[in-house]
Structure formats: C-alpha cells, structure tokens
C-alpha atoms as a PDB file:
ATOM      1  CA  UNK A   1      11.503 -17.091   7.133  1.00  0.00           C
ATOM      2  CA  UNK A   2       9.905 -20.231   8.125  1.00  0.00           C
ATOM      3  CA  UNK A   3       6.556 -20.594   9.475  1.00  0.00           C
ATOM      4  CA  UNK A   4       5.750 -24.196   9.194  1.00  0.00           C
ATOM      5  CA  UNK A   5       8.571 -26.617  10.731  1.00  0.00           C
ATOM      6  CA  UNK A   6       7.257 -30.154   9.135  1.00  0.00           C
ATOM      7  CA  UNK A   7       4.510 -31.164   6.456  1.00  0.00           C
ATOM      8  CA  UNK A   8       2.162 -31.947   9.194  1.00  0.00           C
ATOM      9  CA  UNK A   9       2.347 -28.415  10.453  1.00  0.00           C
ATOM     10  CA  UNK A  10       0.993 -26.863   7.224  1.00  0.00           C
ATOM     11  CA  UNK A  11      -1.756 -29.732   6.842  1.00  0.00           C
ATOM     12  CA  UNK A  12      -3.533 -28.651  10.224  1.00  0.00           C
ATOM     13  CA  UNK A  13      -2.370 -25.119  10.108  1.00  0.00           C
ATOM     14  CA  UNK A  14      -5.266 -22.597  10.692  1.00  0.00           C
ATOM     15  CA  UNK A  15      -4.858 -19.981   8.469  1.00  0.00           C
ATOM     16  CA  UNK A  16      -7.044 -17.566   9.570  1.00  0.00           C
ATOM     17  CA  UNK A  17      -5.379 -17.983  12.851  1.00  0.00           C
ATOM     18  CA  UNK A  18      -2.436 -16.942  11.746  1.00  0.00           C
ATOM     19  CA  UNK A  19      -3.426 -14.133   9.585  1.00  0.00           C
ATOM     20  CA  UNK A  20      -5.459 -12.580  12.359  1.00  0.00           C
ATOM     21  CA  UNK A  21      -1.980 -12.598  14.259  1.00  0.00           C
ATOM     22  CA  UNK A  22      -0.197 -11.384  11.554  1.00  0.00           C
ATOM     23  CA  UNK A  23       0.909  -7.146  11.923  1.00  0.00           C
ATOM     24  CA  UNK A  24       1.026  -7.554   8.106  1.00  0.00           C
ATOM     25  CA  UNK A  25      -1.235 -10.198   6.774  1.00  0.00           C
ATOM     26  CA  UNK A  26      -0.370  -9.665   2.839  1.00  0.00           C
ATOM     27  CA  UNK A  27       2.991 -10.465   3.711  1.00  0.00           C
ATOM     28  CA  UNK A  28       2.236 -13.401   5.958  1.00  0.00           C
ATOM     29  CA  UNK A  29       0.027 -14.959   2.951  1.00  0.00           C
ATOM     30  CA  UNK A  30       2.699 -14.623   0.865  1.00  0.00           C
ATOM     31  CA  UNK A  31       5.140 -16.093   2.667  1.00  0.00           C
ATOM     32  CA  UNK A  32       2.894 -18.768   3.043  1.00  0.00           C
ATOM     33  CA  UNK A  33       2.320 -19.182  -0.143  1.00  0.00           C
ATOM     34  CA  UNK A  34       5.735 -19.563  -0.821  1.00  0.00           C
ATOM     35  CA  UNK A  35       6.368 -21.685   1.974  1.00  0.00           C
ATOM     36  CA  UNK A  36       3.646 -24.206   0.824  1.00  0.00           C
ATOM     37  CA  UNK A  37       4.657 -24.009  -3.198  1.00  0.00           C
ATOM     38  CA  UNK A  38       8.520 -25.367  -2.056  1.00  0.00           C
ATOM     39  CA  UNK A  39       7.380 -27.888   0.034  1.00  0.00           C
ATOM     40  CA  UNK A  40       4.746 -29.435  -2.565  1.00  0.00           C
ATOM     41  CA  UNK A  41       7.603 -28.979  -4.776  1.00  0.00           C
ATOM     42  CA  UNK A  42       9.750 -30.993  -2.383  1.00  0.00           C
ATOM     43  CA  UNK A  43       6.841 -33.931  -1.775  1.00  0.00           C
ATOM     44  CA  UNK A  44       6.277 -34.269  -5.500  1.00  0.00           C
ATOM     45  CA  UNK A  45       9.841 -35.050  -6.110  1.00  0.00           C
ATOM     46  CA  UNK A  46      10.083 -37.466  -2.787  1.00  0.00           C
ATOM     47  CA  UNK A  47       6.897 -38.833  -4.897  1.00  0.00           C
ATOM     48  CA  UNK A  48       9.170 -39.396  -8.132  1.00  0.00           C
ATOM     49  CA  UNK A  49      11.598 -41.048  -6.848  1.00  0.00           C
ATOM     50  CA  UNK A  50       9.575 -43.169  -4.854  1.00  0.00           C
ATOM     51  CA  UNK A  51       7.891 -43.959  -8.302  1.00  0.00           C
ATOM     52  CA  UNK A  52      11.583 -44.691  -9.830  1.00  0.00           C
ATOM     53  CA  UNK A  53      12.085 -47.223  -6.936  1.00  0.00           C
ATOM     54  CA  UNK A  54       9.024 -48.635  -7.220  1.00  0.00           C
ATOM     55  CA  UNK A  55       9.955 -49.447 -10.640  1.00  0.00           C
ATOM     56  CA  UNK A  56      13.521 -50.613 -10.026  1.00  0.00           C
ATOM     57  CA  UNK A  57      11.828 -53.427  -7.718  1.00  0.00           C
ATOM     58  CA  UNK A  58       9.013 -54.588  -9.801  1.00  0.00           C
ATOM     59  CA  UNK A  59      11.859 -55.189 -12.131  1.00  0.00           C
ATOM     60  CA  UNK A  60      13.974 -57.005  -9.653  1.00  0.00           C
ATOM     61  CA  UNK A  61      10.652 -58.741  -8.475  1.00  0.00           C
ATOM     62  CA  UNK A  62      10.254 -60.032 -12.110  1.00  0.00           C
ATOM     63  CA  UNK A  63      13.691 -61.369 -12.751  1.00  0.00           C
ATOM     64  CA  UNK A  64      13.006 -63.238  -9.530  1.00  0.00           C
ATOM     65  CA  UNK A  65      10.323 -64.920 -10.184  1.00  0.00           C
ATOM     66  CA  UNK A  66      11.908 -65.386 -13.828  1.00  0.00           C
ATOM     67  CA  UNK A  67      14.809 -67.330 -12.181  1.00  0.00           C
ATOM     68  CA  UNK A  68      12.267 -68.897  -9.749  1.00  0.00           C
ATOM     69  CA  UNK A  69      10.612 -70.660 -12.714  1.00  0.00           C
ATOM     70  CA  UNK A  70      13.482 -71.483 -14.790  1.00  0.00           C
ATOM     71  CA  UNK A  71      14.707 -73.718 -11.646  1.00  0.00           C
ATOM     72  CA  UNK A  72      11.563 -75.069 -10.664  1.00  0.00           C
ATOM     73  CA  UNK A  73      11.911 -76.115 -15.020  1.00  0.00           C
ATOM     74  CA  UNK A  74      14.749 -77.827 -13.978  1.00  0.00           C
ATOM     75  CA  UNK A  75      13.958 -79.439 -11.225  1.00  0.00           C
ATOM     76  CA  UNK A  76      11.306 -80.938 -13.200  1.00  0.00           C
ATOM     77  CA  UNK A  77      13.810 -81.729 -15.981  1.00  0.00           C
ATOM     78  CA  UNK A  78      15.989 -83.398 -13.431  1.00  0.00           C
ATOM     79  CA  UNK A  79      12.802 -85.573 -12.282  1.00  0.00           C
ATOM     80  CA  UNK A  80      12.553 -86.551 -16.014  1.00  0.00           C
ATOM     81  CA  UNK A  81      16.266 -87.778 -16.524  1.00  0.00           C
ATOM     82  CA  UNK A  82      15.709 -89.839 -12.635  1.00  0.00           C
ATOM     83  CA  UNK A  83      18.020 -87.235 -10.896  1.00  0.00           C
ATOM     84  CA  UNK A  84      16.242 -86.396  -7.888  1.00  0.00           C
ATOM     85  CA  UNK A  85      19.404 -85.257  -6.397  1.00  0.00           C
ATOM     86  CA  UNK A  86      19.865 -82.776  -8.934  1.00  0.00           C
ATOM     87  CA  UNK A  87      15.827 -82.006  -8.756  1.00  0.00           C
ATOM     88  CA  UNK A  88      16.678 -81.643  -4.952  1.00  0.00           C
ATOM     89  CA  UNK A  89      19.225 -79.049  -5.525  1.00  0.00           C
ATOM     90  CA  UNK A  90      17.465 -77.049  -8.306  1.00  0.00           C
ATOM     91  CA  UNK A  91      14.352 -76.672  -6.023  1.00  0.00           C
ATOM     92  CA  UNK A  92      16.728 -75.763  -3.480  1.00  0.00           C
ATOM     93  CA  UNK A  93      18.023 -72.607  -5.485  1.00  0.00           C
ATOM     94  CA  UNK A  94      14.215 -72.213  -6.660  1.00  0.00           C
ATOM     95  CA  UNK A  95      13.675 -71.734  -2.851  1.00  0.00           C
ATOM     96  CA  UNK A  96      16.102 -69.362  -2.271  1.00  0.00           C
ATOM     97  CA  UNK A  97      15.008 -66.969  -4.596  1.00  0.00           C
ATOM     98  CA  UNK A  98      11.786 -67.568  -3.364  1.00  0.00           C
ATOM     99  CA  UNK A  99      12.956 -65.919   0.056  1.00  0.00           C
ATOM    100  CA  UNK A 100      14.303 -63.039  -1.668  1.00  0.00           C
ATOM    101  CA  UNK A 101      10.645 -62.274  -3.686  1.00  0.00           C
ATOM    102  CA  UNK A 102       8.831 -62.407  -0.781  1.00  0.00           C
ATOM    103  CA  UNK A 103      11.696 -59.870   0.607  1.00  0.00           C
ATOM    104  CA  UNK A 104      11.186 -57.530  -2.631  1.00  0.00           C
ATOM    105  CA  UNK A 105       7.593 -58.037  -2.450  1.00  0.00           C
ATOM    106  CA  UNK A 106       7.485 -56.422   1.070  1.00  0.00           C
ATOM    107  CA  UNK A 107       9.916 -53.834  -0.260  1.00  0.00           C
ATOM    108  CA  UNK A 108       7.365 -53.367  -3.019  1.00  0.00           C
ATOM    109  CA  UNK A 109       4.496 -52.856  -0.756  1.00  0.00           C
ATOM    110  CA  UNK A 110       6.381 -50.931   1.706  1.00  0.00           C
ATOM    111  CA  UNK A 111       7.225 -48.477  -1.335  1.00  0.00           C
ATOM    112  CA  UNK A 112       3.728 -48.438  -2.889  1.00  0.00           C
ATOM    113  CA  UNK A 113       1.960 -47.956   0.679  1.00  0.00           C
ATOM    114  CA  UNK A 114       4.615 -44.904   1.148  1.00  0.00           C
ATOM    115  CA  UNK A 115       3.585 -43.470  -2.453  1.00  0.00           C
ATOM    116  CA  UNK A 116       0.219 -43.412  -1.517  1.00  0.00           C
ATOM    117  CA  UNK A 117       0.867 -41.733   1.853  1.00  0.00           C
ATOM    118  CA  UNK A 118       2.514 -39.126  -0.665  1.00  0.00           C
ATOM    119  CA  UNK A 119      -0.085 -38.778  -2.505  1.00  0.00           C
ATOM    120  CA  UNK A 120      -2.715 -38.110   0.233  1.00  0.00           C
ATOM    121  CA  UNK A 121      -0.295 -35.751   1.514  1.00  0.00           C
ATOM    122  CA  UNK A 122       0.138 -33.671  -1.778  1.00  0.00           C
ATOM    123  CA  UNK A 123      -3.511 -33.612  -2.121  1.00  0.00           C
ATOM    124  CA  UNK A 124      -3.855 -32.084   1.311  1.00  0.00           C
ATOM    125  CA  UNK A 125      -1.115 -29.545   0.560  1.00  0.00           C
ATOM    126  CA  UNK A 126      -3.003 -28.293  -2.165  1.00  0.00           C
ATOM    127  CA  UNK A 127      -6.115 -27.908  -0.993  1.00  0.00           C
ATOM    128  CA  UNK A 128      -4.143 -25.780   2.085  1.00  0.00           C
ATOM    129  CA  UNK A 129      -2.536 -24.454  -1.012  1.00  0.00           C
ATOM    130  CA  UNK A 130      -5.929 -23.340  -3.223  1.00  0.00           C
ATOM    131  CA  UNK A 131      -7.405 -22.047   0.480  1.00  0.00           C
ATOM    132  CA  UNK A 132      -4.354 -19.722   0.997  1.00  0.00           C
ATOM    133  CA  UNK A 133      -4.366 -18.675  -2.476  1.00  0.00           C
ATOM    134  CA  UNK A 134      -7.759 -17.693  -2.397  1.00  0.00           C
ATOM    135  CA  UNK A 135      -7.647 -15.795   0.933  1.00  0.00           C
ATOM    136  CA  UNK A 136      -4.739 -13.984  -0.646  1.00  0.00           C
ATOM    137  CA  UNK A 137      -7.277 -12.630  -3.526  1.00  0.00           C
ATOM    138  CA  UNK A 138      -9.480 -11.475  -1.030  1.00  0.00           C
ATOM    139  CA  UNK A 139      -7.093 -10.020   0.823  1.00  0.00           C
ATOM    140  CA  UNK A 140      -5.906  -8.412  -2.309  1.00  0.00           C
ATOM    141  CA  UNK A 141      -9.371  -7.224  -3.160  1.00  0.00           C
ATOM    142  CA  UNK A 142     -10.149  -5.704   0.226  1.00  0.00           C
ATOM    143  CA  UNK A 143      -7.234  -3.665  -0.407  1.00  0.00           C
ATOM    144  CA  UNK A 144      -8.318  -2.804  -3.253  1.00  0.00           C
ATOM    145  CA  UNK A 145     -11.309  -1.608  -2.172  1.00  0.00           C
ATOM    146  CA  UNK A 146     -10.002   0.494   0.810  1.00  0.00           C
ATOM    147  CA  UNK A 147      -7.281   2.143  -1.663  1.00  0.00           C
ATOM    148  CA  UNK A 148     -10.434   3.162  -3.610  1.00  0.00           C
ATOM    149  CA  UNK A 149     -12.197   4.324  -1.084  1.00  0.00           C
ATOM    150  CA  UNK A 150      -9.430   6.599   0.520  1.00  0.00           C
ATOM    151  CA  UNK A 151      -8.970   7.769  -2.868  1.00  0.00           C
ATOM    152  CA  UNK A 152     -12.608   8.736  -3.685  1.00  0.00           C
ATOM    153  CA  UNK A 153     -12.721  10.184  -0.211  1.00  0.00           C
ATOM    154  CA  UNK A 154      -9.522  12.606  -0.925  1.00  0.00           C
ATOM    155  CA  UNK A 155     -11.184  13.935  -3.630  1.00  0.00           C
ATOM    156  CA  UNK A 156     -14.098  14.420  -2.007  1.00  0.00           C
ATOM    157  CA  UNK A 157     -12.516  16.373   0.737  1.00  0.00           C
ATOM    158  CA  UNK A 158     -10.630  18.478  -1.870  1.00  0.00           C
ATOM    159  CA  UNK A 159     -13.504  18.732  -3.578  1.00  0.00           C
ATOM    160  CA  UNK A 160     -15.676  20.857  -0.525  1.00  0.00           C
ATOM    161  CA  UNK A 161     -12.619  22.259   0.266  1.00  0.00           C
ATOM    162  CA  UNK A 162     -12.194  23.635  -3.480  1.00  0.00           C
ATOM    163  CA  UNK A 163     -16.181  24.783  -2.890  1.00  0.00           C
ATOM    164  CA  UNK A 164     -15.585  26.528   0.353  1.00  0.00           C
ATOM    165  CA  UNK A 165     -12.769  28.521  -1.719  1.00  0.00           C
ATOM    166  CA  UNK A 166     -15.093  29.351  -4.166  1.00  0.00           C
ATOM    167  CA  UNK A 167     -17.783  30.551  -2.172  1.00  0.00           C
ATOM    168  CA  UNK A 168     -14.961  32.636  -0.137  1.00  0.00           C
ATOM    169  CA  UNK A 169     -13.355  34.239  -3.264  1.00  0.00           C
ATOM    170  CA  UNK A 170     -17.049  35.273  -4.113  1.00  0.00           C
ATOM    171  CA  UNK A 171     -17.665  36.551  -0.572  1.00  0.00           C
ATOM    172  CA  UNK A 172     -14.266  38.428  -1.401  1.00  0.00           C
ATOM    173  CA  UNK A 173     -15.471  39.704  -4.903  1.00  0.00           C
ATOM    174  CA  UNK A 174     -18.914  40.808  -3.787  1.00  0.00           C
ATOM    175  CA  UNK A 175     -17.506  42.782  -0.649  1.00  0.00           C
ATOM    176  CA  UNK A 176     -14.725  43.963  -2.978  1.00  0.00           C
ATOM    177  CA  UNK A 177     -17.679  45.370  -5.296  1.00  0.00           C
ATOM    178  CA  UNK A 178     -19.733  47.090  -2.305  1.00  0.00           C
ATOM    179  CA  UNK A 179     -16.746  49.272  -0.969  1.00  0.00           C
ATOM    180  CA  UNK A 180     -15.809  49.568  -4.632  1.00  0.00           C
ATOM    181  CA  UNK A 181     -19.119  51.587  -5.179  1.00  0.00           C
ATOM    182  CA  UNK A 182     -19.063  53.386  -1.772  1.00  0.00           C
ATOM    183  CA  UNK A 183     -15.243  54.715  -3.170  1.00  0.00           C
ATOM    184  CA  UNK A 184     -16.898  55.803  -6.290  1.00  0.00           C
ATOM    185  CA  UNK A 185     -19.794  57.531  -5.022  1.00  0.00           C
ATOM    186  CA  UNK A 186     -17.554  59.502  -3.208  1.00  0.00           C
ATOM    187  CA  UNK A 187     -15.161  60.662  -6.182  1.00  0.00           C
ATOM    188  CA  UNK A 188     -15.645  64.201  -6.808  1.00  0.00           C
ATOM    189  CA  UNK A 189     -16.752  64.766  -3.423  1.00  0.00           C
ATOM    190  CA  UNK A 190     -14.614  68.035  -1.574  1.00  0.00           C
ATOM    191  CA  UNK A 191     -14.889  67.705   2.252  1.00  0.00           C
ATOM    192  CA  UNK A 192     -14.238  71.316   2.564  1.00  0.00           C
ATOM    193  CA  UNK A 193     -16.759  72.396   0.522  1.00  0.00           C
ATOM    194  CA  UNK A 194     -19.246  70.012   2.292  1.00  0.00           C
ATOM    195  CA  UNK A 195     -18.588  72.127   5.600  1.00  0.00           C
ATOM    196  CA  UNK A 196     -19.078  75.640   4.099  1.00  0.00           C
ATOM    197  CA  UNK A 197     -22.470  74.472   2.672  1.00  0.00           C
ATOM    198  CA  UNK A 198     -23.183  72.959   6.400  1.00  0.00           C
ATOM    199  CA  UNK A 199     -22.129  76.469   8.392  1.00  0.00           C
ATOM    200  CA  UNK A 200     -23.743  78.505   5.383  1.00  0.00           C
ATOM    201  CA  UNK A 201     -27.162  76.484   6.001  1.00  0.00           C
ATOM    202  CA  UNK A 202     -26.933  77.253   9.340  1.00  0.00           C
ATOM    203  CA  UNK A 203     -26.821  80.785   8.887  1.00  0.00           C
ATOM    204  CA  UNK A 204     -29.704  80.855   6.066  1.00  0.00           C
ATOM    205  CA  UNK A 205     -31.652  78.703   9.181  1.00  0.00           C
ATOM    206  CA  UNK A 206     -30.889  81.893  11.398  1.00  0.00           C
ATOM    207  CA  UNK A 207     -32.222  84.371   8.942  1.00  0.00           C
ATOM    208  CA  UNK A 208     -35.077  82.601   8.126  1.00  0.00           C
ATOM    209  CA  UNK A 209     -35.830  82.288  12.130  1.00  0.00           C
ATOM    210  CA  UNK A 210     -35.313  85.795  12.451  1.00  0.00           C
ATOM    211  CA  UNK A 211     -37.583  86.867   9.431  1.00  0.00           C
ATOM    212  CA  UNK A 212     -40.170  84.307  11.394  1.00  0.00           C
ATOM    213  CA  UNK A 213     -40.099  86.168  14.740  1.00  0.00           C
ATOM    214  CA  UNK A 214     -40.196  89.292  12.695  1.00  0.00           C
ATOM    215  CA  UNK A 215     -43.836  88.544  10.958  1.00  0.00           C
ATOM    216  CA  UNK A 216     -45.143  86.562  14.414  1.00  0.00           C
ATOM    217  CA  UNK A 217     -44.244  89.898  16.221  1.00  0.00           C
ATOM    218  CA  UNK A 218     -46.047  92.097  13.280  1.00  0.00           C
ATOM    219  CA  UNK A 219     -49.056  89.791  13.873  1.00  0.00           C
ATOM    220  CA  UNK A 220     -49.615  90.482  17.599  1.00  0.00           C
ATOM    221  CA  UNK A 221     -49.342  94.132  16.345  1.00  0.00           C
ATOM    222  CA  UNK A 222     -51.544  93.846  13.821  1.00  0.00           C
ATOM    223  CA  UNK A 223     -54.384  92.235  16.366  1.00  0.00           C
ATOM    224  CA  UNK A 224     -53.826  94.604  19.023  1.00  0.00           C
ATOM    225  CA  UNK A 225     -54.689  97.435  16.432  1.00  0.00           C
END
C-alpha cells in the first residue's frame, strides 16, 4: 500500500491529518513508517551515485585542464623555436579543450547543485521521519495505557462481583443456620401429643370453672344465712 505518490508528498504531508482519518491509526503509522524508511533509502542511494558522478567529472575536469596546460606549454614552446604556426595550432587544441571544461564544469555544477537538493531533501525526510516515529510511541503508549486500564477495570468488576458472592453465600449460611435451629428445636416434638395436652387443658379449664361457680354460689348462700 502506498500512501505517498512522490517525495514531495511525504515532505508536506500532515500527519496528524491523516492519522485522524485513519479507522486504524497504528497501522497507518506503520505503514508510514515504512513508506518513509524505503524512500530515504531510495534518496540516499540517488545521493551516492550522484556523489560517484560527481567524482567521475572532477576527474575528467582535471585531465582537461591537464591537457589544457600541456598545449598552452607548447604553444609557448613553439613561440620559442619562431613557429607561430605551430603556436597557432597548439593554442587552437588548447581552445578546444577549453570548450569542453567549461562544458564539464557546468556538468559539475549541475551535479553538485542536484546533490545538495538531495541533501535538503533527506534532511526533510527525516525530520518527517523522527515526527512519525515519535507519534508512533505515543500512539503505542496510549495503548498501553488503555490496555491497562481495561485490565485493572476487569478486575475490579470481578472483584465486587466476587464480594457480592461472598456477602450472598453468607446471607445463604446465616439463613441456612436460622431454619437450621428452628428444625432442631422442634426434634423430639410429637404433634399428637401436643393436641391431647391442648383438649386435656381445656377440660381441666372446665373443671376449674365449674369448681368456681360452685364456691361463688356457696358464697351468696353463705350471706343470705
């Protein structure tokens, strides 16, 4: 996948821009990354050969000049000896090659002008490339930091989950205990029984009413008398 179509475009690309339009902005750094690693891959060895050319000429631009001299030492030699046709000719040649250094030395120029636009260029790209490197750490960290948090807020929900168990089991235990003790007070207990001694209370109640209207009766007697 390629985001940035030419140099330029990563040089005056907005970054934030394009993470904020990014669904998955990790990814997109990374890509970019990438994207911006090949191509100051690709300028530095544009750069090198540049350099190698550069080279190559300032060594064609001193044999030049080299053979420029060494006619211009015989034209003079010529001058010596009274052969100004021969001087004529020599500074002829001398001229010639003269045309061709001022040729290499625009080719020169041309290539050391061109080197420095490189240069600029790769110093741009790398400051785009420290910026999206950077953003990538934070990005990295603010993951970080959510994946912590999420984490530390799982346990805390399992954590008052985990209490509300507790405090149900012991809810569970406690009521567990209370009809417990209700079952064993009533061990031993015969319901039958029970209702004889209820009907056989009721009848001692009746006797003991009767023996009361019995002495309440011998009372009224007794006062008459």
């Amino acid at each position: 996948m390629s985001i940035f179509s030419r140099l330029s475009d990563i040089i005056n690309s907005n970054l934030n821009s394009i993470l904020d339009r990014a669904e998955d902005p990790e990814k997109m750094i990374r890509l970019i990354i990438q994207e911006m690693e090949e191509t100051l891959v690709e300028v530095r060895s544009s750069s090198a050969r540049v350099i190698a050319d550069k080279k190559d000429v300032q060594r064609r631009l001193g044999r030049l000049r080299n053979d420029a001299d060494d006619w211009e030492a015989k034209a003079r030699l010529a001058l010596e000896k009274n052969r100004e046709d021969l001087a004529r000719a020599a500074l002829a040649e001398k001229q010639t090659i003269q045309d061709d250094v001022a040729a290499v030395e625009q080719e020169f120029t041309a290539l050391d002008d061109h080197l420095d636009h490189l240069g600029n260029e790769i110093g741009q790209l790398q400051l785009k490339l420290n910026d999206a490197k950077a953003k990538q750490k934070v990005l990295l960290m603010r993951q970080k930091t959510v994946s912590t948090r999420m984490r530390t807020r799982g346990q805390l929900n399992r954590e008052q989950l985990q209490d509300a168990f507790d405090k149900f089991e012991h809810y569970e235990r406690k009521m567990d205990s209370m009809e417990s003790q209700l079952e064993a007070d009533d061990l031993g207990r015969d319901d039958k029984q029970g209702l004889k001694n209820e009907i056989a209370s009721l009848a001692q109640d009746e006797v003991i009413s009767a023996e009361l209207a019995r002495l309440k009766a011998d009372l009224k007697t007794t006062g008459k008398d």
